[in-house]
Every structure is written in structure tokens, then in C-alpha cells.
C-alpha atoms as a PDB file:
ATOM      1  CA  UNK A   1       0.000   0.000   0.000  1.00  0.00           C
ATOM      2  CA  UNK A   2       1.411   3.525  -0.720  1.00  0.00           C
ATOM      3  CA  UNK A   3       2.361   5.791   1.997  1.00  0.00           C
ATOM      4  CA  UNK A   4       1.385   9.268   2.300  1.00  0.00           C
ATOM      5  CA  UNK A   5       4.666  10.141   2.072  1.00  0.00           C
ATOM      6  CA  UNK A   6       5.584   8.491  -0.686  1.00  0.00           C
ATOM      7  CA  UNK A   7       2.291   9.898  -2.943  1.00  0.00           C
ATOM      8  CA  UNK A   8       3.864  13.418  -1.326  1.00  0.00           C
ATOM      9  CA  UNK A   9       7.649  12.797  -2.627  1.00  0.00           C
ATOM     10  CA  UNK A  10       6.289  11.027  -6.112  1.00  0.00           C
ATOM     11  CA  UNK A  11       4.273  14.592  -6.853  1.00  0.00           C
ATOM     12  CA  UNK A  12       7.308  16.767  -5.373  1.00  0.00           C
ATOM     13  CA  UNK A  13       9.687  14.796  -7.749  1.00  0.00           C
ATOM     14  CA  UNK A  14       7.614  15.674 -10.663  1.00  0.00           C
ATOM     15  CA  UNK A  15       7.531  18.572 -10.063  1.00  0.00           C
ATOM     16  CA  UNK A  16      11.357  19.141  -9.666  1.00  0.00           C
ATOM     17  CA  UNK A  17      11.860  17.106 -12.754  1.00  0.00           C
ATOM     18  CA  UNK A  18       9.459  19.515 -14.477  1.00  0.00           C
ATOM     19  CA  UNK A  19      10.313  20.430 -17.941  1.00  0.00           C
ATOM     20  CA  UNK A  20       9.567  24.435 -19.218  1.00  0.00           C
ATOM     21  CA  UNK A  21       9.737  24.726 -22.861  1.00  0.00           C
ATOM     22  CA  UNK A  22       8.827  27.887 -25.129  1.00  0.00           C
ATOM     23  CA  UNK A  23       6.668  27.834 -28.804  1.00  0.00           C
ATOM     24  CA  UNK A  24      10.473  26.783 -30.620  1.00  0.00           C
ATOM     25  CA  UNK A  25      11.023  23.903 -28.306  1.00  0.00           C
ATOM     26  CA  UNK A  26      13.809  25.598 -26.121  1.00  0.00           C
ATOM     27  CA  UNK A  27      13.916  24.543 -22.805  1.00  0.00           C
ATOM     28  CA  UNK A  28      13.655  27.198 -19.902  1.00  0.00           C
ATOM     29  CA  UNK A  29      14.618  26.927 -16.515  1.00  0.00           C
ATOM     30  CA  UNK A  30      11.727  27.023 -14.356  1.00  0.00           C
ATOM     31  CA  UNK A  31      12.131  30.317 -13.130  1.00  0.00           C
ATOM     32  CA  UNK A  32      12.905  31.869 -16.583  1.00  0.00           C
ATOM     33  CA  UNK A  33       9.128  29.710 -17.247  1.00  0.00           C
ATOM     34  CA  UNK A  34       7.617  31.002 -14.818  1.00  0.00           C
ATOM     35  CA  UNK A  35       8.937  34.943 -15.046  1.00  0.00           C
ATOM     36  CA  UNK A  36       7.952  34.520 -18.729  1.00  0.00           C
ATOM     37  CA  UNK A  37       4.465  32.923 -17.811  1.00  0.00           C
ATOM     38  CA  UNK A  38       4.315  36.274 -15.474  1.00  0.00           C
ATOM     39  CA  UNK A  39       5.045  38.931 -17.816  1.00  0.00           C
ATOM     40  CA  UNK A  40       2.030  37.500 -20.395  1.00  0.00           C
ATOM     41  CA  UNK A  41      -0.272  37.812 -17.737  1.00  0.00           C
ATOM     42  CA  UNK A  42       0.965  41.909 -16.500  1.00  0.00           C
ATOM     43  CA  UNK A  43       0.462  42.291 -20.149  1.00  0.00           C
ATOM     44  CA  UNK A  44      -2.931  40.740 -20.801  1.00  0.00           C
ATOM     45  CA  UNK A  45      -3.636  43.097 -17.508  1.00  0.00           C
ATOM     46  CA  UNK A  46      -1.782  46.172 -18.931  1.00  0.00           C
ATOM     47  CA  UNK A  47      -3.518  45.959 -22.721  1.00  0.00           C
ATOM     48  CA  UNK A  48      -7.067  44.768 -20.823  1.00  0.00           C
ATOM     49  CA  UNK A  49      -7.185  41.895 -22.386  1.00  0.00           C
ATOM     50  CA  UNK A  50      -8.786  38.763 -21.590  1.00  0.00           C
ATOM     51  CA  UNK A  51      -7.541  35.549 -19.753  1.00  0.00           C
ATOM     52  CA  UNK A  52      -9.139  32.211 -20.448  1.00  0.00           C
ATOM     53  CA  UNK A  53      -8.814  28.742 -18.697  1.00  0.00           C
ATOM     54  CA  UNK A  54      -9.394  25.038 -19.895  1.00  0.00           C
ATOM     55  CA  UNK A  55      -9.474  21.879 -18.842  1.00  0.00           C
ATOM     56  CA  UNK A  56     -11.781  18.840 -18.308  1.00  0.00           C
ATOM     57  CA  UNK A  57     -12.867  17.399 -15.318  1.00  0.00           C
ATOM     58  CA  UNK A  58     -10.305  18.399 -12.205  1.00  0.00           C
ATOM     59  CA  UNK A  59      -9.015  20.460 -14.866  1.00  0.00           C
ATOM     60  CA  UNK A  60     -11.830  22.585 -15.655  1.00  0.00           C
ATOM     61  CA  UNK A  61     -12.593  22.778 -11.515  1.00  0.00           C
ATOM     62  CA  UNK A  62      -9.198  24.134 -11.354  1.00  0.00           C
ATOM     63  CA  UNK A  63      -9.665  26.536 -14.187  1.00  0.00           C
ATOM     64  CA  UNK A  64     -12.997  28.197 -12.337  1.00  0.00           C
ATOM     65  CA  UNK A  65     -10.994  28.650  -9.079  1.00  0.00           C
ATOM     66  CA  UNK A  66      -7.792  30.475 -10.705  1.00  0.00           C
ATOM     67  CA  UNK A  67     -10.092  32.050 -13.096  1.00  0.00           C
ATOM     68  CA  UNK A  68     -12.158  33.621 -10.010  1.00  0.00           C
ATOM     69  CA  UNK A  69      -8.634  34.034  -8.593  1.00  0.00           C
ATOM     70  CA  UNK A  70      -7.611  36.326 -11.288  1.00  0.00           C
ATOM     71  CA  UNK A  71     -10.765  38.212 -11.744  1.00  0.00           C
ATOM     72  CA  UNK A  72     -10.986  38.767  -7.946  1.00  0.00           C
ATOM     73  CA  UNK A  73      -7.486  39.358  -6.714  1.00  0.00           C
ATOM     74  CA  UNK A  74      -5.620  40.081  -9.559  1.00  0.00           C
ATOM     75  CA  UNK A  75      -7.814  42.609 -11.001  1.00  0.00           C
ATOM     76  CA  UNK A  76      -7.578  40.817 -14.368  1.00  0.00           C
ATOM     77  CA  UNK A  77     -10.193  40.234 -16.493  1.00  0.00           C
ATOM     78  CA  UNK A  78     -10.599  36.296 -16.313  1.00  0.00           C
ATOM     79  CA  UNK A  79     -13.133  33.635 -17.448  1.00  0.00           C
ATOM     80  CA  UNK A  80     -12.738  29.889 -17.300  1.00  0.00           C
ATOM     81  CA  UNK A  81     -14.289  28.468 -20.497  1.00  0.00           C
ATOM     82  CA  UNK A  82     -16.633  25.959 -18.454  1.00  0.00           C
ATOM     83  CA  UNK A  83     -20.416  27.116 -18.720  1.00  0.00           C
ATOM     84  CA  UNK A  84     -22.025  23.950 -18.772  1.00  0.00           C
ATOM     85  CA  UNK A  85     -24.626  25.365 -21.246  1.00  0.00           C
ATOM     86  CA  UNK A  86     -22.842  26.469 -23.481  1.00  0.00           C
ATOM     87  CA  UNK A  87     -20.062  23.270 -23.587  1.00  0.00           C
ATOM     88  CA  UNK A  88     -23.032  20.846 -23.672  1.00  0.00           C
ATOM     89  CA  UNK A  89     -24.717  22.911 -26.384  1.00  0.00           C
ATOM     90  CA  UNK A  90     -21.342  23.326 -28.207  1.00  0.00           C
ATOM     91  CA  UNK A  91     -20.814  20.003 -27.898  1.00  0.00           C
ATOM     92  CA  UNK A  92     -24.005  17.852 -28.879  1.00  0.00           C
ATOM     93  CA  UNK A  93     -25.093  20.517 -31.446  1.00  0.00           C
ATOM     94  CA  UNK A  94     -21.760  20.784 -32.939  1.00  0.00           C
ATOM     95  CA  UNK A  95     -19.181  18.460 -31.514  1.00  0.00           C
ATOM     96  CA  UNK A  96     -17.193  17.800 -28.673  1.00  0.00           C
ATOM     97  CA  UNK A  97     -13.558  18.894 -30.137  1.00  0.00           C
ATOM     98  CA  UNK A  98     -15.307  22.700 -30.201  1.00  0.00           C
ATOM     99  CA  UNK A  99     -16.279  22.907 -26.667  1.00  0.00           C
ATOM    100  CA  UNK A 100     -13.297  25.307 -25.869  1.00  0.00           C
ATOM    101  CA  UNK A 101     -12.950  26.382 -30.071  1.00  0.00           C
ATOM    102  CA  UNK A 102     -16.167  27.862 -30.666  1.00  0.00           C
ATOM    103  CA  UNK A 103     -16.249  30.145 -27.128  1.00  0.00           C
ATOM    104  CA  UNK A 104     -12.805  31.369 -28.420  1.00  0.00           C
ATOM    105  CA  UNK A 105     -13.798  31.933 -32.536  1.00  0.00           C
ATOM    106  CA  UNK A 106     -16.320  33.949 -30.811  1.00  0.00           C
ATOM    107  CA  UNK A 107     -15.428  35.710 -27.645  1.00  0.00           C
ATOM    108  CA  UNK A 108     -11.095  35.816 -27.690  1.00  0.00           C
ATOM    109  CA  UNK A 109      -9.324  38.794 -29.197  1.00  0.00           C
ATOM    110  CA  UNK A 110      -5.330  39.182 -30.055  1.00  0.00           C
ATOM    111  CA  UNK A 111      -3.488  39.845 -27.181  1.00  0.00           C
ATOM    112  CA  UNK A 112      -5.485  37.617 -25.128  1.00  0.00           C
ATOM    113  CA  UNK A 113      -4.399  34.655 -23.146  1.00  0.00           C
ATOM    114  CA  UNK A 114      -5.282  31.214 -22.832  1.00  0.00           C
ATOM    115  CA  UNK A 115      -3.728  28.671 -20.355  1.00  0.00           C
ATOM    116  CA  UNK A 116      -4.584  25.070 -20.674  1.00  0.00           C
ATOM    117  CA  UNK A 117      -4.591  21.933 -18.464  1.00  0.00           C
ATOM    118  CA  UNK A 118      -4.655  18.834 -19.578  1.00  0.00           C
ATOM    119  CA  UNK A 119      -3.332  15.997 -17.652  1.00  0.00           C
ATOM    120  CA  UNK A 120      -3.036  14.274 -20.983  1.00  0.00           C
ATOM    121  CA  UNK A 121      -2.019  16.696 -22.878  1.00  0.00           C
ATOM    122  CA  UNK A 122      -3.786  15.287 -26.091  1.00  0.00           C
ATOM    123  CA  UNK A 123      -7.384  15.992 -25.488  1.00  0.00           C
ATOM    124  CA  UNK A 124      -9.270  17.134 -28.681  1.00  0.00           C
ATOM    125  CA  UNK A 125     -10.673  19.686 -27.311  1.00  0.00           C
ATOM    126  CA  UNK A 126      -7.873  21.620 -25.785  1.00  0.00           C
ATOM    127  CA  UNK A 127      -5.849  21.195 -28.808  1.00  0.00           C
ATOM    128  CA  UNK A 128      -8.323  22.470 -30.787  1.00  0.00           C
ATOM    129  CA  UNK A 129      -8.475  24.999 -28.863  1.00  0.00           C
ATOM    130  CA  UNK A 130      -4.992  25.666 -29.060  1.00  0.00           C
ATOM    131  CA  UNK A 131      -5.050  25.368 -32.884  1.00  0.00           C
ATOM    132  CA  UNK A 132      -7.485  28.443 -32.589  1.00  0.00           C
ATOM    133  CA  UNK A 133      -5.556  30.760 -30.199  1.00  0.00           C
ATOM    134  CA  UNK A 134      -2.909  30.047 -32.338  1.00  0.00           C
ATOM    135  CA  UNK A 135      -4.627  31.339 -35.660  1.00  0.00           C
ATOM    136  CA  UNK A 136      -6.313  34.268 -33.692  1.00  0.00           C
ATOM    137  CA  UNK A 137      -3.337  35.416 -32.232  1.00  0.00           C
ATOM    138  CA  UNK A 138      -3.731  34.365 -28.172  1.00  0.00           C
ATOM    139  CA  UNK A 139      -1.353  33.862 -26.294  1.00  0.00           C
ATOM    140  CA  UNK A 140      -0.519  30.315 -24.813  1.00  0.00           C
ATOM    141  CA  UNK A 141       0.198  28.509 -21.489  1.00  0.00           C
ATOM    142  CA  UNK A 142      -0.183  25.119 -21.644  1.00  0.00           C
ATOM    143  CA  UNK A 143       0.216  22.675 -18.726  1.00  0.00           C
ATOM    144  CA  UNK A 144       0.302  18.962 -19.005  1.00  0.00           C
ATOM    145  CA  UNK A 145       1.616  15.724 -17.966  1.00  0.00           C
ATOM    146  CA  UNK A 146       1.726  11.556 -18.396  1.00  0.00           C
ATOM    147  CA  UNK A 147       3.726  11.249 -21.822  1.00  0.00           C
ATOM    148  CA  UNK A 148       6.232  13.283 -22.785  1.00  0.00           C
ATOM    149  CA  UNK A 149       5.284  13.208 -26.653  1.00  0.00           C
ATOM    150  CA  UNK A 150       2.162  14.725 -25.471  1.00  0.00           C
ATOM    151  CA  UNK A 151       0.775  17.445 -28.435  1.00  0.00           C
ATOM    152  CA  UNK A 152      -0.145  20.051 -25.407  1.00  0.00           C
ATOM    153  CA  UNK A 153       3.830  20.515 -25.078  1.00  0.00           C
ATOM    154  CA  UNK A 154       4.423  21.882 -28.400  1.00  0.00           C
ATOM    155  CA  UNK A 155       1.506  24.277 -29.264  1.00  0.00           C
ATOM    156  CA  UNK A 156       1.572  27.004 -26.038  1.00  0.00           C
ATOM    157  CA  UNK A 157       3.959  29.751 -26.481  1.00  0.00           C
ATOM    158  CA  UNK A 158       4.968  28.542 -22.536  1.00  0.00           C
ATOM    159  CA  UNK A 159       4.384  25.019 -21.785  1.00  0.00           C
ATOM    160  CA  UNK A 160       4.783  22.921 -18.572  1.00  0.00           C
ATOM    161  CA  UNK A 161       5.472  19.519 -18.437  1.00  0.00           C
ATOM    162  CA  UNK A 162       5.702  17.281 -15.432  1.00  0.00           C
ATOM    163  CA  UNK A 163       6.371  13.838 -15.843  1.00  0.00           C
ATOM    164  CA  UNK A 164       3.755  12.248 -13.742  1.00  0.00           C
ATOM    165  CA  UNK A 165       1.755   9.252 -14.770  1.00  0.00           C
ATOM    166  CA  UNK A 166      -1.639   9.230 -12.641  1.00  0.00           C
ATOM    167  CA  UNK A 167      -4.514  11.653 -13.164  1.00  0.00           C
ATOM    168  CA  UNK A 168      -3.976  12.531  -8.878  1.00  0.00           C
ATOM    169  CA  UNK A 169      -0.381  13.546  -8.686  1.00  0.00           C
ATOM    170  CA  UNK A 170      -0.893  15.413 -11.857  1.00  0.00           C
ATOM    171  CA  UNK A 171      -3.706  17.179 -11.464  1.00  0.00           C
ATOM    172  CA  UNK A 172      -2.228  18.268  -7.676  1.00  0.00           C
ATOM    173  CA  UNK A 173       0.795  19.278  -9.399  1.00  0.00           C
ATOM    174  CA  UNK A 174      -1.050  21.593 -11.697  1.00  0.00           C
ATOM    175  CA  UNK A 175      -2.872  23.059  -8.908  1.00  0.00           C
ATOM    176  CA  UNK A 176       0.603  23.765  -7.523  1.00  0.00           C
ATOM    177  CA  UNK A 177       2.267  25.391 -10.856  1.00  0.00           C
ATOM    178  CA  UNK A 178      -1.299  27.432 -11.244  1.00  0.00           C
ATOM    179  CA  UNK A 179      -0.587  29.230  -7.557  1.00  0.00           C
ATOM    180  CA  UNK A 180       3.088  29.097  -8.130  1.00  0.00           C
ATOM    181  CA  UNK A 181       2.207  31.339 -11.198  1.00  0.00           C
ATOM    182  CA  UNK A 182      -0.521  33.145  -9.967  1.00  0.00           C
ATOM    183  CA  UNK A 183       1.171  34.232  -6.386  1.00  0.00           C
ATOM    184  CA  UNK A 184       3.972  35.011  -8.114  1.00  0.00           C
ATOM    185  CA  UNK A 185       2.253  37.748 -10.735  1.00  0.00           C
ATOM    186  CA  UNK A 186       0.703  39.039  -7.753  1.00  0.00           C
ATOM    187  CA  UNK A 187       3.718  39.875  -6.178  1.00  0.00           C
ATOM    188  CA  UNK A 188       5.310  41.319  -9.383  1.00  0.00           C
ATOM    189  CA  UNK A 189       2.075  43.156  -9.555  1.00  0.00           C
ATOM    190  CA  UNK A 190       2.339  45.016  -6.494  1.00  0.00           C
ATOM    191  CA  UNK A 191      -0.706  43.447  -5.229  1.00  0.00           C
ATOM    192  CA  UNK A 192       1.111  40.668  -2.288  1.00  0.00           C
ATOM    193  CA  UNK A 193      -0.122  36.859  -2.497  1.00  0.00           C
ATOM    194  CA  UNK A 194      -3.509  36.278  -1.538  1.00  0.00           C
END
């Protein structure tokens, strides 16, 4: 049976062993990742721009909370991509693969950002998603994890890879980088962690 300690020190390796790549494929330390990841978000502030979250499942419960996070605390304007009506509509009346797409063909703007998390890293819908922000001219954060030939890794113009292989320690990991990221832009931001 696993140990508490060991589920703690399997997610805390991960996340040391966490790989930071840009839009090219260059590999970043963490902090140049994460001071990067920071100075998207001041500008989506500075230009009032938009930030959007993804995910599925865990994921998208993780995108409401640093979504509200944003809106609430960092004075940013901030929407996770979640509304059930609108991603069941999207989905049954169009398909599943435009749950995220469609919100973004409609609603994002250049200069926005979108972050994505995907413990997979290859759902259809996210990189769809991606594919979109991409042609419209978003910004990108992705987050991921299992495989490391996951297609998450090489569409964000910041991506995070940990190398975890169960849905629990990645998704806590996640959670980790998203406050990591988010306490950190507050503090560059003038505005203290929350």
C-alpha cells in the first residue's frame, strides 16, 4: 500500500523534474518559465485583455478557481471556459472537439491569453483549442503531464510539463504550478499573495 509520504515525494519529484519549454522547443529553466508565464499575464492586464482557462474534469474545476482568482485578486479580467450550457450545447449541437474552439472563434481577441490543463495533454478539445488561439493570435500557457510526446507541449507559447503518470499527482501538481504562477504575478504586480 502507498504511503502518504511516498504519494507526497512522487508529486514533489515531478515537479522538480518539471520540464519548461517555449513555442520553438527551447527549454527554460523554471524560473525563466515562470517569469515569462508572469510577464504574459501583466500584459494581458496592462492591454485589458482577456484571460481564459481550460481543462476537463479536475481540470476545468481548477480553471474556475484560478479564473475567479484572477478576476478577484488580480484585477484581471478572467473567465474559465466551463459554462455547462454552453459546452453541452457546443458540444451535442456541434461536436465535442469545439467545446473550448467555438467560445474562443467567438469571444477571444489578439493579445489575449489562454492557459490550458490537460493531464493528458492530447485531449481534442484543448488542442483544438490551441489550434485556434494560435490562428487568432492568443497567447498560450499550456500545462500537461503523463507522456512526454504529449501534443499540449508543443503548441503554447509557454508550456509545462511534469512527468507524472496518474490523473492525482498530476492534477495536484497543476494546482501547484497554477498558484506558483498566480502568487507570483501578484507579487510582481504590487498586489502581495492572496
Amino acid at each position: 500500500m502507498e504511503t502518504w509520504s511516498s504519494y507526497v515525494d512522487t508529486i514533489a519529484e515531478g515537479l522538480r523534474q518539471m520540464v519548461v519549454t517555449d513555442h520553438a522547443g527551447t527549454v527554460l529553466t523554471s524560473a525563466a518559465g515562470f517569469e515569462r508565464w508572469v510577464e504574459l499575464t501583466r500584459t494581458t492586464h496592462d492591454r485589458d485583455s482577456t484571460l481564459y482557462l481550460i481543462g476537463n474534469g479536475g481540470s476545468a474545476a481548477m480553471a474556475s478557481h484560478m479564473a475567479a482568482d484572477a478576476c478577484k485578486n488580480g484585477f484581471l479580467r478572467a473567465l474559465a471556459l466551463n459554462d455547462a450550457a454552453l459546452v453541452t450545447a457546443t458540444s451535442n449541437d456541434v461536436s465535442f472537439d469545439e467545446a473550448f474552439a467555438l467560445p474562443l472563434e467567438r469571444l477571444a481577441r489578439p493579445g489575449d491569453l489562454l492557459i490550458t490543463i490537460s493531464s493528458s495533454g492530447n485531449s481534442p478539445n484543448i488542442l483544438r483549442a490551441l489550434e485556434v488561439a494560435r490562428a487568432t493570435g492568443i497567447g498560450t500557457v499550456t500545462l500537461s503531464a503523463k507522456q512526454p510526446d504529449n501534443r499540449s507541449r508543443t503548441l503554447g507559447d509557454l508550456n509545462f510539463y511534469v512527468p507524472l503518470a496518474r490523473y492525482g499527482w498530476a492534477e495536484s501538481a497543476h494546482q501547484i504550478l497554477l498558484h506558483h504562477w498566480f502568487d507570483q504575478y501578484l507579487h510582481v504586480h504590487g498586489q502581495g499573495a492572496v
